[in-house]
C-alpha atoms as a PDB file:
ATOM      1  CA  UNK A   1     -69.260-158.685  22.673  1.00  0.00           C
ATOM      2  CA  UNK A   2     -65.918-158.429  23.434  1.00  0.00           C
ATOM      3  CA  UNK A   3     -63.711-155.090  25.000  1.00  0.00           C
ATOM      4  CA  UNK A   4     -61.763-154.885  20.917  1.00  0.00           C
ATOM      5  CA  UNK A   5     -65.163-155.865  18.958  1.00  0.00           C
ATOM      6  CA  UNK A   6     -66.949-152.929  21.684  1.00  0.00           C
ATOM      7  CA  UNK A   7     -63.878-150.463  21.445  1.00  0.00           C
ATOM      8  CA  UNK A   8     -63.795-150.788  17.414  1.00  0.00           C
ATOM      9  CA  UNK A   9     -67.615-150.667  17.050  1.00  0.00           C
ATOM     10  CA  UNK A  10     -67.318-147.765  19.350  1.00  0.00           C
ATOM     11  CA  UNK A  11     -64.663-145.924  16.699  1.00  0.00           C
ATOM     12  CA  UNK A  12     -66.820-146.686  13.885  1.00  0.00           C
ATOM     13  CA  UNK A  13     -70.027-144.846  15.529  1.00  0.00           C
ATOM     14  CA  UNK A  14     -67.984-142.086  16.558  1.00  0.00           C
ATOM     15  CA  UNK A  15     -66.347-141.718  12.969  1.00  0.00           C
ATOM     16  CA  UNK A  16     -69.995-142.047  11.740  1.00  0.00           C
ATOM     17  CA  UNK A  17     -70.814-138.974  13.957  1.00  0.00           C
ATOM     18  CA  UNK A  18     -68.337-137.048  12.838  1.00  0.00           C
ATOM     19  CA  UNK A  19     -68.889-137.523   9.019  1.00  0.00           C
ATOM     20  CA  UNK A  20     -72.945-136.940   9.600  1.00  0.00           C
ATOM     21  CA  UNK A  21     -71.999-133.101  11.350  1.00  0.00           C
ATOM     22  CA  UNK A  22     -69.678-132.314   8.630  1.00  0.00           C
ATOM     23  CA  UNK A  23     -72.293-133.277   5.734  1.00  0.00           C
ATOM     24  CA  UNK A  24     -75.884-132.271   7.953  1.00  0.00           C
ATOM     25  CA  UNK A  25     -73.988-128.809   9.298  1.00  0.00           C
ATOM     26  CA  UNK A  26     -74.328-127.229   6.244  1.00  0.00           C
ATOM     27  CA  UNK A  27     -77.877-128.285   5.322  1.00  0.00           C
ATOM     28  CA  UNK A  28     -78.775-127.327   8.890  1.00  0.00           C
ATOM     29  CA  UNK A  29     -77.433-123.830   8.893  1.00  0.00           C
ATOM     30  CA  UNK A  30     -79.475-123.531   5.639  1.00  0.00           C
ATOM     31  CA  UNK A  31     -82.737-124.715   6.886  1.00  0.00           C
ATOM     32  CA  UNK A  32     -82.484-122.857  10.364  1.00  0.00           C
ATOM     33  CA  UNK A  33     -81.104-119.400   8.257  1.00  0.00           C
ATOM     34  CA  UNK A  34     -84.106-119.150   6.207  1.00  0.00           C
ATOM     35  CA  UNK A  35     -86.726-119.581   9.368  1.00  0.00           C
ATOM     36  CA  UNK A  36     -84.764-116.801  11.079  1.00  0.00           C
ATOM     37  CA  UNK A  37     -85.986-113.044  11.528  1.00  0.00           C
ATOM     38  CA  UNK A  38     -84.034-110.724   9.624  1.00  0.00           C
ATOM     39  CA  UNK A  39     -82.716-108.665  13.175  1.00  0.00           C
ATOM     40  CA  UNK A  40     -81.291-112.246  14.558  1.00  0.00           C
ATOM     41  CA  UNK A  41     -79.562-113.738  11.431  1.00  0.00           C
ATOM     42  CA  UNK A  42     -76.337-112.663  11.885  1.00  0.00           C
ATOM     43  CA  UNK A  43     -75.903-112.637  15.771  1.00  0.00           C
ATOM     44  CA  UNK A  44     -73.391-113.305  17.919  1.00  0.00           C
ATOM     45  CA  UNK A  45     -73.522-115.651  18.894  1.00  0.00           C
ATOM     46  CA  UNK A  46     -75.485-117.470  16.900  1.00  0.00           C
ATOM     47  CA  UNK A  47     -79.433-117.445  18.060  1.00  0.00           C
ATOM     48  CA  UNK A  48     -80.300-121.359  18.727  1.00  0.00           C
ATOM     49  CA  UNK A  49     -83.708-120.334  19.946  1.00  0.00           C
ATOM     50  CA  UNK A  50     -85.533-118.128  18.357  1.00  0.00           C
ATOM     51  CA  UNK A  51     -89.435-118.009  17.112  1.00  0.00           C
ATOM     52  CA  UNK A  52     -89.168-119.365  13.279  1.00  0.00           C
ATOM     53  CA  UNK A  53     -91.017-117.158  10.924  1.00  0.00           C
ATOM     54  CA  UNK A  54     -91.710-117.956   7.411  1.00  0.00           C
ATOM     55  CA  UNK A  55     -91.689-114.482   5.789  1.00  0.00           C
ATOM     56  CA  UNK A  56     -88.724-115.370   3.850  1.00  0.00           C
ATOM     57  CA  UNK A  57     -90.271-117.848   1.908  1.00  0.00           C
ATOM     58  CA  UNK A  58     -93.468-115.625   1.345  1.00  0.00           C
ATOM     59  CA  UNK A  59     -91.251-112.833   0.228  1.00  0.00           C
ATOM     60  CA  UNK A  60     -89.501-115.171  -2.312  1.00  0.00           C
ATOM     61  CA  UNK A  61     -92.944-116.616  -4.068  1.00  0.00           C
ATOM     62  CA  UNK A  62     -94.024-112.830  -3.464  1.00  0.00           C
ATOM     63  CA  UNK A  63     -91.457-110.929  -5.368  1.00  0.00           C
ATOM     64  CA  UNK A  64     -90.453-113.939  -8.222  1.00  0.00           C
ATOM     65  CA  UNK A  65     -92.487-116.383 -10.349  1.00  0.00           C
ATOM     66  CA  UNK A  66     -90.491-119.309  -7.972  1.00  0.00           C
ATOM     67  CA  UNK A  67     -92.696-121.502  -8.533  1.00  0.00           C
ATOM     68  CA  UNK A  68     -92.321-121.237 -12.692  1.00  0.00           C
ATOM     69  CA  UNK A  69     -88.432-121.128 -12.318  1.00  0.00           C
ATOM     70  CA  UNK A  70     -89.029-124.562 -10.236  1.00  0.00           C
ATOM     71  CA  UNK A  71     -90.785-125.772 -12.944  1.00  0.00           C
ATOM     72  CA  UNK A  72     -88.518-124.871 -15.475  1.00  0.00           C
ATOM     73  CA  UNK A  73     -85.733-126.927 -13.840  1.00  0.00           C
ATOM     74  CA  UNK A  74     -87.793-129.796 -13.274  1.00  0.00           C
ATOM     75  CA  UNK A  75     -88.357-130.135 -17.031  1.00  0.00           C
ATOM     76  CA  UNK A  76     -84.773-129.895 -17.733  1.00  0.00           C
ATOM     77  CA  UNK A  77     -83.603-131.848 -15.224  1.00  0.00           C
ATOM     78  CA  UNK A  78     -86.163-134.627 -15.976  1.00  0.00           C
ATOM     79  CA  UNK A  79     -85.531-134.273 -19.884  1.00  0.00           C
ATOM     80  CA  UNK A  80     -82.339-134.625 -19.703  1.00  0.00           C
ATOM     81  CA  UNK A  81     -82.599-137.389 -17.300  1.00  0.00           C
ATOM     82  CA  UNK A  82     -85.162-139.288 -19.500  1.00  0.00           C
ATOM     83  CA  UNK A  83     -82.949-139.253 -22.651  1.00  0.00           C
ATOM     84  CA  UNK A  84     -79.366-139.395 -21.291  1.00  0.00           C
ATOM     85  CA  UNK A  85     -80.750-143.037 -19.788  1.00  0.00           C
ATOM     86  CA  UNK A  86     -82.741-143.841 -23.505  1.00  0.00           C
ATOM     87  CA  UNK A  87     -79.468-143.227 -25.807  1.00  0.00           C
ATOM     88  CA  UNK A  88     -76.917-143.674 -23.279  1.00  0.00           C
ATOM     89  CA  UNK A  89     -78.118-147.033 -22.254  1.00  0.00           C
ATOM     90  CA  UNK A  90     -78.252-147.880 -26.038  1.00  0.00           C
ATOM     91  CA  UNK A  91     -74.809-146.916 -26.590  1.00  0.00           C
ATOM     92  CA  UNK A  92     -73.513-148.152 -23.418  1.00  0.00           C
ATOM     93  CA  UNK A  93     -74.720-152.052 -25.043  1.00  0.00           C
ATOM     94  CA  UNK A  94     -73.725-151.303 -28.307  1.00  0.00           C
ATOM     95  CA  UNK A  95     -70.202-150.772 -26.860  1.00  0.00           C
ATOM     96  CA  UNK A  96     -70.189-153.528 -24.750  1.00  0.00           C
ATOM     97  CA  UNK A  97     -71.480-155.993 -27.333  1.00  0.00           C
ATOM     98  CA  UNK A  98     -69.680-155.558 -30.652  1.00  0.00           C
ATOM     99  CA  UNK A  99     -66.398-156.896 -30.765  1.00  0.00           C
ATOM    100  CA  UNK A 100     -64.350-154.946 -32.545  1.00  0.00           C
ATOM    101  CA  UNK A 101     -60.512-153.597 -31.863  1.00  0.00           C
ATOM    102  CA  UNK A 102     -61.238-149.823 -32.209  1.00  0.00           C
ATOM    103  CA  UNK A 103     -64.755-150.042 -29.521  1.00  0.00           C
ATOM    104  CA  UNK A 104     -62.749-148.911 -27.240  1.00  0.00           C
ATOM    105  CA  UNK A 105     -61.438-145.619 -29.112  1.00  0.00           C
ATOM    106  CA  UNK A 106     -65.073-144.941 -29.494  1.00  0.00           C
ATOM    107  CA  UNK A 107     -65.690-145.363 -25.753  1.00  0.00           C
ATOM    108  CA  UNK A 108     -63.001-142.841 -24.819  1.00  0.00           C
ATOM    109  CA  UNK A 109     -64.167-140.132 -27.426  1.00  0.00           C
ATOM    110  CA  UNK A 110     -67.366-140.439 -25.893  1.00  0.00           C
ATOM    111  CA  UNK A 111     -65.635-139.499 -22.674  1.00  0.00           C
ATOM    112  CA  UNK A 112     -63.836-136.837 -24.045  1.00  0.00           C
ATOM    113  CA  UNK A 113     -66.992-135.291 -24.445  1.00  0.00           C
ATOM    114  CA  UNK A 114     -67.660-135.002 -20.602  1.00  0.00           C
ATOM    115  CA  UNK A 115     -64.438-133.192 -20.362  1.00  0.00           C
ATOM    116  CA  UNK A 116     -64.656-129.879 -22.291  1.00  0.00           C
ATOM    117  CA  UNK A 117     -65.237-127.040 -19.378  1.00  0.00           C
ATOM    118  CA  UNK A 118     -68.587-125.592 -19.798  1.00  0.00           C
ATOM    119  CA  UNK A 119     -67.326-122.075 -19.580  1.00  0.00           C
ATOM    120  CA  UNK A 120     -65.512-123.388 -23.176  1.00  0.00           C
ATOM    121  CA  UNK A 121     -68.585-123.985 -25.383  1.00  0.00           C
ATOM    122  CA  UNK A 122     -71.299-121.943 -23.865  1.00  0.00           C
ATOM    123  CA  UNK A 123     -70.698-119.452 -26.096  1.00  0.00           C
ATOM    124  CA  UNK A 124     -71.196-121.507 -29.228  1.00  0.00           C
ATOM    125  CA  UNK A 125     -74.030-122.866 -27.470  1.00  0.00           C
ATOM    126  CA  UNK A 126     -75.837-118.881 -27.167  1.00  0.00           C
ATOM    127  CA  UNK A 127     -75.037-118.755 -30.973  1.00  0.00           C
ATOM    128  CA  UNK A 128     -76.328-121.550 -32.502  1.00  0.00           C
ATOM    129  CA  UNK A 129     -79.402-121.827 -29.822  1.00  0.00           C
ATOM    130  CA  UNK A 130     -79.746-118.164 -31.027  1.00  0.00           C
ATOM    131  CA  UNK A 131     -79.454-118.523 -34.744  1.00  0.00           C
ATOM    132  CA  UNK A 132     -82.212-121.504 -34.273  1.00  0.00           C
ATOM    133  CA  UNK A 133     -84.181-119.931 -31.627  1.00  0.00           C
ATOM    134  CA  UNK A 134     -84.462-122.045 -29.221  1.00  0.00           C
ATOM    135  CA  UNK A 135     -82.637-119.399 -26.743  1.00  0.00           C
ATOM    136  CA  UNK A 136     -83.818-119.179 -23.227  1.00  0.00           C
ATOM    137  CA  UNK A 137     -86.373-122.392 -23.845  1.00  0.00           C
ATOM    138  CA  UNK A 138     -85.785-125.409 -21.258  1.00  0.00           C
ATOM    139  CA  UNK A 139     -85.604-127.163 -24.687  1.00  0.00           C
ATOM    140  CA  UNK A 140     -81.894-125.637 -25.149  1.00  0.00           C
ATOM    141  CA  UNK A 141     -80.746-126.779 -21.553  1.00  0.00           C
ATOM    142  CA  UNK A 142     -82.248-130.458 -22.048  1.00  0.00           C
ATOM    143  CA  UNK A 143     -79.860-130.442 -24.909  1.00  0.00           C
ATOM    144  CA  UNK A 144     -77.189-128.982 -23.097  1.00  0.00           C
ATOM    145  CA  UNK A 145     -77.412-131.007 -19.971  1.00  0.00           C
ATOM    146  CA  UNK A 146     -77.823-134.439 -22.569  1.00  0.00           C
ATOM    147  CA  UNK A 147     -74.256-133.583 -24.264  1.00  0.00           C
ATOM    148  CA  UNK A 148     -72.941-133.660 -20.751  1.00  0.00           C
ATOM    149  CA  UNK A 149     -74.800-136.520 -19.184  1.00  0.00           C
ATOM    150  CA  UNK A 150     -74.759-138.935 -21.954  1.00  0.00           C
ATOM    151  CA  UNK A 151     -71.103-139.987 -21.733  1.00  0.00           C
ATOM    152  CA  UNK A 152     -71.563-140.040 -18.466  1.00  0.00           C
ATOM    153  CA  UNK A 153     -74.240-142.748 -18.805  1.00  0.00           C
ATOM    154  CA  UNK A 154     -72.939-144.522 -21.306  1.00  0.00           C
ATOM    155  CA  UNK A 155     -69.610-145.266 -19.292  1.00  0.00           C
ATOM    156  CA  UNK A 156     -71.881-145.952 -16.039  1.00  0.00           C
ATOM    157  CA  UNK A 157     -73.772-148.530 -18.195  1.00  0.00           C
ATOM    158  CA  UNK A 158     -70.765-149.928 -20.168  1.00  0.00           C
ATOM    159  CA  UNK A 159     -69.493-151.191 -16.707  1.00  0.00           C
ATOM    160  CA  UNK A 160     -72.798-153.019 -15.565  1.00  0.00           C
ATOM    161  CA  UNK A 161     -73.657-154.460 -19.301  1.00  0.00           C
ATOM    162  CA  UNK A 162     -70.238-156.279 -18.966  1.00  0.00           C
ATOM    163  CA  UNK A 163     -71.298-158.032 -15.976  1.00  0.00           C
ATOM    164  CA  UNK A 164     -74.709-159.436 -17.035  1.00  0.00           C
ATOM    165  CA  UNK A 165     -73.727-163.045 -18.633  1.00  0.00           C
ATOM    166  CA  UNK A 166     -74.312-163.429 -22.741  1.00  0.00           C
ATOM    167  CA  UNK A 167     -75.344-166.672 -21.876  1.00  0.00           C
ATOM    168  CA  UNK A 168     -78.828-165.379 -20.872  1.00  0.00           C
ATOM    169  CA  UNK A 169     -79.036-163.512 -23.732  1.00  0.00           C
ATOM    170  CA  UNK A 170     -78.009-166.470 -26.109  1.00  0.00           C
ATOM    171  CA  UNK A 171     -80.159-168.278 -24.488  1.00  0.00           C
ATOM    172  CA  UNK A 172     -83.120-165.551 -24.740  1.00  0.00           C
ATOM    173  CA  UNK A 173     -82.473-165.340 -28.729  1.00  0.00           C
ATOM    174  CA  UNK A 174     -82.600-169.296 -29.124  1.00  0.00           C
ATOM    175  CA  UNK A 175     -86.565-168.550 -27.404  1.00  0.00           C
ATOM    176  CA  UNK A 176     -87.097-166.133 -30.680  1.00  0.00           C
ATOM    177  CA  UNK A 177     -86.560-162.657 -28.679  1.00  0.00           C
ATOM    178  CA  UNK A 178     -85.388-160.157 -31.348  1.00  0.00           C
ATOM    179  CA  UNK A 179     -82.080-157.618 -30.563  1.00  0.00           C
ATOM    180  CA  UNK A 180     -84.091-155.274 -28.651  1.00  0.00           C
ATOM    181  CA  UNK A 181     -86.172-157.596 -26.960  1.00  0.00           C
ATOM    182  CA  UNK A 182     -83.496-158.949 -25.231  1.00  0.00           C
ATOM    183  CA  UNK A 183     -82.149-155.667 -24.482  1.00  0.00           C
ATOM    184  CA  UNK A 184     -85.349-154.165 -22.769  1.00  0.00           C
ATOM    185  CA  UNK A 185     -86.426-157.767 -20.994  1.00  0.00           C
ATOM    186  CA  UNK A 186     -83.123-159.695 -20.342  1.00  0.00           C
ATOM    187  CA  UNK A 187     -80.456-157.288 -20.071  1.00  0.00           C
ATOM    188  CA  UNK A 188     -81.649-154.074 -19.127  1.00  0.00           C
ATOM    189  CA  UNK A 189     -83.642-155.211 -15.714  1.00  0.00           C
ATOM    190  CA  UNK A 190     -80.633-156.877 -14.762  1.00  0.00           C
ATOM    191  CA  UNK A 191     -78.451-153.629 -15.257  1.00  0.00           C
ATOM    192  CA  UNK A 192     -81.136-151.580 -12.952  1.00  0.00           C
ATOM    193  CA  UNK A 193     -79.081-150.539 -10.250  1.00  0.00           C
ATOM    194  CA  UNK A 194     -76.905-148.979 -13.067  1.00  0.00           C
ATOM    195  CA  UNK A 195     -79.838-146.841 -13.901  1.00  0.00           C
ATOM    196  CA  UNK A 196     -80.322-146.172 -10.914  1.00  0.00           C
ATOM    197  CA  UNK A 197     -76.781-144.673 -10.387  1.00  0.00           C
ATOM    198  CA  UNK A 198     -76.866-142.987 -13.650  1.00  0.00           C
ATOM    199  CA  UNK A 199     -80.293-140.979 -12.983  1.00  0.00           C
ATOM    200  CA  UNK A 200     -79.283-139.879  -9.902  1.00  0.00           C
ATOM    201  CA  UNK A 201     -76.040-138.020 -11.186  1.00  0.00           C
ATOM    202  CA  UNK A 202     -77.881-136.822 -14.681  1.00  0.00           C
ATOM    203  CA  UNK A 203     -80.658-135.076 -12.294  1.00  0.00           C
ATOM    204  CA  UNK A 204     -78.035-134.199  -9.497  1.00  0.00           C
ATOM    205  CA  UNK A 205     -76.098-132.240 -12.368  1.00  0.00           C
ATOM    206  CA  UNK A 206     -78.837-131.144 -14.335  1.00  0.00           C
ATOM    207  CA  UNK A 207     -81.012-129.729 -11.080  1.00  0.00           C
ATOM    208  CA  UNK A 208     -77.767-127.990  -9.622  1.00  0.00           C
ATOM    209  CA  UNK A 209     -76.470-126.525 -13.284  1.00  0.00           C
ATOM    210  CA  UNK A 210     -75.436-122.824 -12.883  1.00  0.00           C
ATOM    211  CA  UNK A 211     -73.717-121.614 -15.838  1.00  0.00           C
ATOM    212  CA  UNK A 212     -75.288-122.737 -19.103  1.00  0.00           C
ATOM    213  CA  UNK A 213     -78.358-121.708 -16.982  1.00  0.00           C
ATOM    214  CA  UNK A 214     -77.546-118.402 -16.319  1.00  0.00           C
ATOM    215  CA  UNK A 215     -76.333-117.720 -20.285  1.00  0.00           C
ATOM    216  CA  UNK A 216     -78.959-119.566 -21.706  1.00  0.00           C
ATOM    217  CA  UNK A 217     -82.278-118.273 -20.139  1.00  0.00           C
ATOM    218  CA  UNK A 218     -83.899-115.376 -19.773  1.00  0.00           C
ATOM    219  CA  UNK A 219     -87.284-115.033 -18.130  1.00  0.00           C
ATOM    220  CA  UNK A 220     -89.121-117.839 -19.771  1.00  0.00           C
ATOM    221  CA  UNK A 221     -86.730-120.645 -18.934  1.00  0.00           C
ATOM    222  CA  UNK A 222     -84.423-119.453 -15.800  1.00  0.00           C
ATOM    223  CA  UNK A 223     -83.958-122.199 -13.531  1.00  0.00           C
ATOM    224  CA  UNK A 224     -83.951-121.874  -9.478  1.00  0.00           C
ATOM    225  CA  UNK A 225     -79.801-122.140  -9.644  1.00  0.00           C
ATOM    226  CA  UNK A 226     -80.111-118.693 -11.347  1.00  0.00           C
ATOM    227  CA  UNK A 227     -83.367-117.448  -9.572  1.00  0.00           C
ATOM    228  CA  UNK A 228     -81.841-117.514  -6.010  1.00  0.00           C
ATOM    229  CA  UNK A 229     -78.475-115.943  -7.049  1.00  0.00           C
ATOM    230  CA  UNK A 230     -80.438-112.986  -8.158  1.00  0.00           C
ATOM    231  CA  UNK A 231     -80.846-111.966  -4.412  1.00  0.00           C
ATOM    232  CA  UNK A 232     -77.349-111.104  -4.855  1.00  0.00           C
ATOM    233  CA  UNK A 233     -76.679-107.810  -5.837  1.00  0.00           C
ATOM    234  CA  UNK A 234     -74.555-104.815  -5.294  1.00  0.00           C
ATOM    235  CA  UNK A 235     -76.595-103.025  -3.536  1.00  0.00           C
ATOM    236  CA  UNK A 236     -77.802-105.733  -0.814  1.00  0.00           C
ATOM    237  CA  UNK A 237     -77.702-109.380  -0.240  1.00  0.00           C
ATOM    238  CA  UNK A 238     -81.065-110.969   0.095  1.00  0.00           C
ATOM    239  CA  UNK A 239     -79.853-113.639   2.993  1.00  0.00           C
ATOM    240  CA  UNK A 240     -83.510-115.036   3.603  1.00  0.00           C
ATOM    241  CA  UNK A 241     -84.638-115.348   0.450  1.00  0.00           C
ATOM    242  CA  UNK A 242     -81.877-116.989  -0.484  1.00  0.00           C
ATOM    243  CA  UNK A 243     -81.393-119.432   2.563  1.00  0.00           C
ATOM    244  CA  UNK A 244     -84.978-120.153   1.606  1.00  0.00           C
ATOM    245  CA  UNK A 245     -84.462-120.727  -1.726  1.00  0.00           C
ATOM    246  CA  UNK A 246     -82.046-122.789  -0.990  1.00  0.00           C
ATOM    247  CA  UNK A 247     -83.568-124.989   0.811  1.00  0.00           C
ATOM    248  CA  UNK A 248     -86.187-125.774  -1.341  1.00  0.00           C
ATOM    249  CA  UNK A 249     -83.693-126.794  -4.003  1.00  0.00           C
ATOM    250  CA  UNK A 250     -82.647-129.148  -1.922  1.00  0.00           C
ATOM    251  CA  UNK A 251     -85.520-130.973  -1.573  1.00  0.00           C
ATOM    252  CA  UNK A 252     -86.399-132.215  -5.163  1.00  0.00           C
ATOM    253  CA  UNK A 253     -82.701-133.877  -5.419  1.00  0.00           C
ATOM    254  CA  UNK A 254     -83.220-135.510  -1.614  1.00  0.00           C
ATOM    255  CA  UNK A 255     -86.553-137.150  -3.341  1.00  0.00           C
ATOM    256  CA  UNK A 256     -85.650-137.835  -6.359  1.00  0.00           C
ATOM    257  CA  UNK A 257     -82.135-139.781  -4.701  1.00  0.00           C
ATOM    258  CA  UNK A 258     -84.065-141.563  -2.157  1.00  0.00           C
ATOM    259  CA  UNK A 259     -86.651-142.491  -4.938  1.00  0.00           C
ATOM    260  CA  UNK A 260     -83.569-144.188  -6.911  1.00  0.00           C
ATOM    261  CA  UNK A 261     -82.219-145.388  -3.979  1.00  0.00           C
ATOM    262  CA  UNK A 262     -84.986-147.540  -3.504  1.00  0.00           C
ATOM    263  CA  UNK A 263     -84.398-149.308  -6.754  1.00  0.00           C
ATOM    264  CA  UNK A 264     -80.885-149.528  -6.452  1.00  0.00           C
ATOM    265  CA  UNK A 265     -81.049-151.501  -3.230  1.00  0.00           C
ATOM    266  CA  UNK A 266     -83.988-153.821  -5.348  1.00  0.00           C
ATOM    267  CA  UNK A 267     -81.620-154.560  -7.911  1.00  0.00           C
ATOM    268  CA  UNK A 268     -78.355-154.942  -5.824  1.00  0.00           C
ATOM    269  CA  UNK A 269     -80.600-157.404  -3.525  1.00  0.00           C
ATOM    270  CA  UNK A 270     -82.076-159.009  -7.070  1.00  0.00           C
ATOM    271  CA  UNK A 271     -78.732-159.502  -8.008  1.00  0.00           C
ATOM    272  CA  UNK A 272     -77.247-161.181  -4.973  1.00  0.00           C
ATOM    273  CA  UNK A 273     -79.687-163.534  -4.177  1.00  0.00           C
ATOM    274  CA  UNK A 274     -79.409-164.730  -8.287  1.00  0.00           C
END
């Protein structure tokens, strides 16, 4: 190797250090914060070694049903997830597949749908969840979270639909496949790293949702967004438990992303070597 290949390989690791403390930092103050006794969490300086304890994360299973609210979010999340991809991905090759001069009106009033602030419509939402009483049931967020990740799918999918050639699909319906047939065994593989992308953001959104969550649910459905804020109070802030908490949100959405990931890479390599 060269001295200019060595000096800009050199830049690019360092640049690559930098961005990985700026993104791991925060994720690393989390995770050390929540093994740290109470007396040392706010020390100055900061304690680097210290004895982890784990009484933070008894004390939050202790004094909340945690594990229920985690369960709770995992059904929305995954609901939402499920049917955003099912209708989305139907829309998303309707749009992309009927020729017609006012598609593309449709497509951007789907859009517009993704843009209405939450804060907007949640009241609306409480009343008519209310009025058909499906108030603080994970039911009522799946719905929520689906109004909000559908366009978002559907625009995600649009793009990758264009790309797969109608040749193969011609060619599929001159073998006797029916409409959908060639939708879930000709197109729809070849569109998997779209999925991919799309069910990462629809679970991203739908596990980190705060607001429809906290309006929404009560004790049967509240969600761990909602669960770990309650910590936070006027009369003290719960650091641990919340640090704790924390944490363990984070881990579903790492798994679930590196999960994806995996088929993303599949279909991206798939699609190359075609």
């Amino acid at each position: 190797m060269n001295r200019p290949n060595r000096r800009q390989a050199v830049l690019v690791y360092l640049l690559l250090a930098v961005v990985l403390i700026v993104f791991l930092t925060p994720i690393y103050i989390i995770a050390s914060s929540s093994v740290k006794p109470t007396p040392i969490m706010f020390q100055k300086p900061p304690a680097m070694v210290f004895t982890p304890t784990f009484e933070h994360y008894t004390q939050l299973f202790a004094t909340r049903p945690f594990a229920k609210f985690m369960l709770n979010s995992l059904i929305a999340a995954l609901g939402s997830t499920v049917f955003s991809l099912t209708f989305g991905s139907l829309a998303a090759y309707a749009i992309s597949r009927i020729r017609h001069k006012r598609m593309n009106d449709v497509a951007f009033w789907i859009l517009s749908m993704r843009m209405f602030p939450p804060i907007a419509v949640v009241v609306p939402y409480y009343i008519i969840f209310k009025a058909s009483g499906l108030l603080d049931t994970p039911l009522a967020l799946i719905i929520i979270y689906s109004t909000a990740n559908i366009p978002l799918t559907v625009w995600l999918m649009k793009g990758f639909f264009d790309e797969v050639p109608r040749a193969l699909e011609e060619a599929a319906a001159i073998d006797g496949y029916g409409l959908l047939q060639i939708f879930w065994y000709v197109t729809l593989p070849l569109a998997a790293p779209g999925l991919a992308v799309s069910a990462v953001f629809c679970f991203i959104f739908s596990w980190n949702e705060f607001i429809f969550a906290l309006m929404l649910t009560g004790s049967n459905a509240q969600t761990v967004t909602v669960a770990v804020m309650s910590f936070w109070s006027s009369d003290a802030v719960q650091w641990g438990r919340i640090m704790a908490g924390s944490f363990i949100i984070l881990i579903p959405g790492v798994i679930f992303v590196l999960t994806c990931q995996r088929w993303l890479v599949r279909g991206l390599t798939m699609g190359s070597v075609k």
